[in-house]
Protein backbone atom coordinates (compact mmCIF):
# COMPACT_ATOMS: atom_id res chain seq x y z
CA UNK A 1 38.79 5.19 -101.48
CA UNK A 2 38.87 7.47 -98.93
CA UNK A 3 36.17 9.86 -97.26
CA UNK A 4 36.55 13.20 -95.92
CA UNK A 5 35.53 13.06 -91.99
CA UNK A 6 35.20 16.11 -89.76
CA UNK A 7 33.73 17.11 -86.10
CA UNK A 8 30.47 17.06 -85.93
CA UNK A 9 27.69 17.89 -82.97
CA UNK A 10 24.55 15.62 -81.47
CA UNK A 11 21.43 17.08 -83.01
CA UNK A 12 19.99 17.50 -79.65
CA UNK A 13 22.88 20.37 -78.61
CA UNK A 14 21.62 22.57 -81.89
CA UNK A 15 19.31 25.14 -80.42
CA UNK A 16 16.27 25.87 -82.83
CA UNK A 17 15.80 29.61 -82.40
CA UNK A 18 16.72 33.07 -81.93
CA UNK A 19 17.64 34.17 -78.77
CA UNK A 20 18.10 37.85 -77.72
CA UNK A 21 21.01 38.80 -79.08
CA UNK A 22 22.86 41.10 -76.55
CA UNK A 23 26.14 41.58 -77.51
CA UNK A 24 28.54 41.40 -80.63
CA UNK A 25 31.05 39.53 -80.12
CA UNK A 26 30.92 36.95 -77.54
CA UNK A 27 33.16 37.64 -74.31
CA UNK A 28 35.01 33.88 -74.64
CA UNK A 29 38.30 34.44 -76.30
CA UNK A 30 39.99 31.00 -77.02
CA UNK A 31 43.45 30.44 -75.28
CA UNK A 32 42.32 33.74 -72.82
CA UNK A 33 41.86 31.43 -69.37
CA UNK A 34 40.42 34.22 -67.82
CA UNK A 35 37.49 34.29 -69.98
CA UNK A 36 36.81 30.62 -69.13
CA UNK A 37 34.78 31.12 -66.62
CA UNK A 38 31.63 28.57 -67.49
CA UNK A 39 30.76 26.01 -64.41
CA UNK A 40 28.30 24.42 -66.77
CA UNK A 41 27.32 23.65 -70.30
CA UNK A 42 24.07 25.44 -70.57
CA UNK A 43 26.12 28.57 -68.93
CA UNK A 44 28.81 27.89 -71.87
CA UNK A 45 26.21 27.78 -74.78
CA UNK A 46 23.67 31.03 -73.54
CA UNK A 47 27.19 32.93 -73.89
CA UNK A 48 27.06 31.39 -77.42
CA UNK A 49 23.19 32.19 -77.59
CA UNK A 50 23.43 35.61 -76.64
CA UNK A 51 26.25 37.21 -79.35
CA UNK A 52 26.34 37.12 -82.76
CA UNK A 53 29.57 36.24 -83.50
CA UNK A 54 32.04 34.27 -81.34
CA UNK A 55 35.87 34.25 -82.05
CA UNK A 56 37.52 30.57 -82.92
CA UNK A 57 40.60 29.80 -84.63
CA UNK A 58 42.97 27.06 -85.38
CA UNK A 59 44.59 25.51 -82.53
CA UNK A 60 46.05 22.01 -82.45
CA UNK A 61 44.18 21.72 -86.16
CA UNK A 62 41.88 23.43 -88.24
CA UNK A 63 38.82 21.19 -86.55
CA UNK A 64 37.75 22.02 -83.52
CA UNK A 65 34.41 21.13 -81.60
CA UNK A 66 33.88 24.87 -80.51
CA UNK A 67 33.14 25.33 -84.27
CA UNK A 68 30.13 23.39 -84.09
CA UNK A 69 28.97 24.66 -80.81
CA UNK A 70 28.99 28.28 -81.81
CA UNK A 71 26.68 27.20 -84.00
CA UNK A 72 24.72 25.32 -82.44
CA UNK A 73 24.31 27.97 -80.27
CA UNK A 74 22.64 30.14 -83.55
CA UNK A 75 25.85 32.03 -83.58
CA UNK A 76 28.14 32.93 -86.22
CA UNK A 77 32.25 31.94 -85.70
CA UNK A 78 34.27 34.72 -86.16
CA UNK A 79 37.12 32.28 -87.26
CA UNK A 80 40.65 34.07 -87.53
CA UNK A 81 42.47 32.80 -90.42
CA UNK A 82 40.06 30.69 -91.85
CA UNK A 83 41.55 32.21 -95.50
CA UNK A 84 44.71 29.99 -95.07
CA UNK A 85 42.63 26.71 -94.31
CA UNK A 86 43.60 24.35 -97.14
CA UNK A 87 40.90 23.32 -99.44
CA UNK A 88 40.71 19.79 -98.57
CA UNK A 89 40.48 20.47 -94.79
CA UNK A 90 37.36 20.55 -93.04
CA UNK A 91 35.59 20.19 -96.47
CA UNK A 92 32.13 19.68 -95.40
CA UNK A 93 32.53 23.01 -92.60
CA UNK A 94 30.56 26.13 -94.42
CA UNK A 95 33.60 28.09 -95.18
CA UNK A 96 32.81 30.46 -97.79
CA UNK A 97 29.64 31.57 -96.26
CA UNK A 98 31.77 32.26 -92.67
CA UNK A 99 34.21 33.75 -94.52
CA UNK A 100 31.64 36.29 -95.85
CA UNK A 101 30.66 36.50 -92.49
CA UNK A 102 34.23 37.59 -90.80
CA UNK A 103 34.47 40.43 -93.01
CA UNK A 104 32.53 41.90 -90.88
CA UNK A 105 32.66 40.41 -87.83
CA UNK A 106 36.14 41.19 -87.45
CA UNK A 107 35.45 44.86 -87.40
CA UNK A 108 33.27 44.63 -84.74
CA UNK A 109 29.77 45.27 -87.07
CA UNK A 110 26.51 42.95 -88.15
CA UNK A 111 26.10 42.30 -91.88
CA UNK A 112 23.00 43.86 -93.26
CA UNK A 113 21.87 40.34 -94.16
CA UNK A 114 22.65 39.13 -90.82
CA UNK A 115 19.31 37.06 -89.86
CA UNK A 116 18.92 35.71 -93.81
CA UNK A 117 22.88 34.55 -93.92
CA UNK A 118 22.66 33.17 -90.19
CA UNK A 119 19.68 31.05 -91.25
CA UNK A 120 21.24 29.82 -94.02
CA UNK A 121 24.03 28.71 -91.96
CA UNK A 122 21.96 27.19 -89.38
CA UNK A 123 20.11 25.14 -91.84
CA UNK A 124 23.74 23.84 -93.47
CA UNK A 125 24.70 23.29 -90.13
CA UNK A 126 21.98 21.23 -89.22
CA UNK A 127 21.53 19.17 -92.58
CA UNK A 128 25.51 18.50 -92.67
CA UNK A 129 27.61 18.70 -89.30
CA UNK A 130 25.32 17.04 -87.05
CA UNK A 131 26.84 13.74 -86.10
CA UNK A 132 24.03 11.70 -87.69
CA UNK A 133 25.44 13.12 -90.89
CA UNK A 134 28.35 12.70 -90.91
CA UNK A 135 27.77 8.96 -90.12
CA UNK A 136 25.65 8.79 -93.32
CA UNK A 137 28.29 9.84 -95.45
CA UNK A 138 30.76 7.48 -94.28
CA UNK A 139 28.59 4.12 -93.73
């Protein structure tokens, strides 16, 4: 028999609140080195903190950690091409409700039902892709 695994994040990274949201789309662009620019973790996740949305995609594979820690972060991905992700990859990520999501983050604009849709996310997030959880499922 075989399980489904996928990334997953330490509970204590997932921050627990709103934070001032100050910008749309968050200025870290994945494979852009010049908007790498991060010396430390916390600086890395208040970029995260302070957009709604943040752009992922697939790189290597469909599962990547920056997923989670956009998250984490109480963000929204903005994941390009998450359409063409086959069903039985990264089955436990929250892809219908993300996909919902890009249709408007990818025009640069906040759902109405921003806050209600984010929490929903956040509390999926934190009930199934912390790492905890995912070790429940498999022991």
């Amino acid at each position: 028999m075989l399980f489904p695994i996928s990334f997953s994040i330490p509970k204590e990274k997932i921050c627990e609140n709103y934070n001032v949201k100050t910008k749309i789309l968050s200025s870290l662009i994945p494979g852009d080195l010049s908007t790498y620019i991060y010396n430390t973790e916390e600086e890395y996740y208040n970029e995260y903190k302070t957009s709604y949305f943040a752009i992922t995609t697939k790189k290597a594979g469909w599962d990547c950690m920056r997923h989670y820690e956009i998250m984490a972060a109480y963000s929204v991905p903005s994941f390009l091409n998450l359409e063409k992700c086959p069903e039985r990859t990264m089955v436990y990520f929250p892809k219908k409700l993300i996909l919902e999501f890009n249709k408007f983050s990818l025009e640069n604009k906040i759902h109405p039902n921003y806050n209600e849709m984010n929490d929903e996310l956040h509390d999926y997030f934190k009930n199934n892709l912390t790492t905890k959880r995912i070790i429940e499922r498999i022991i």
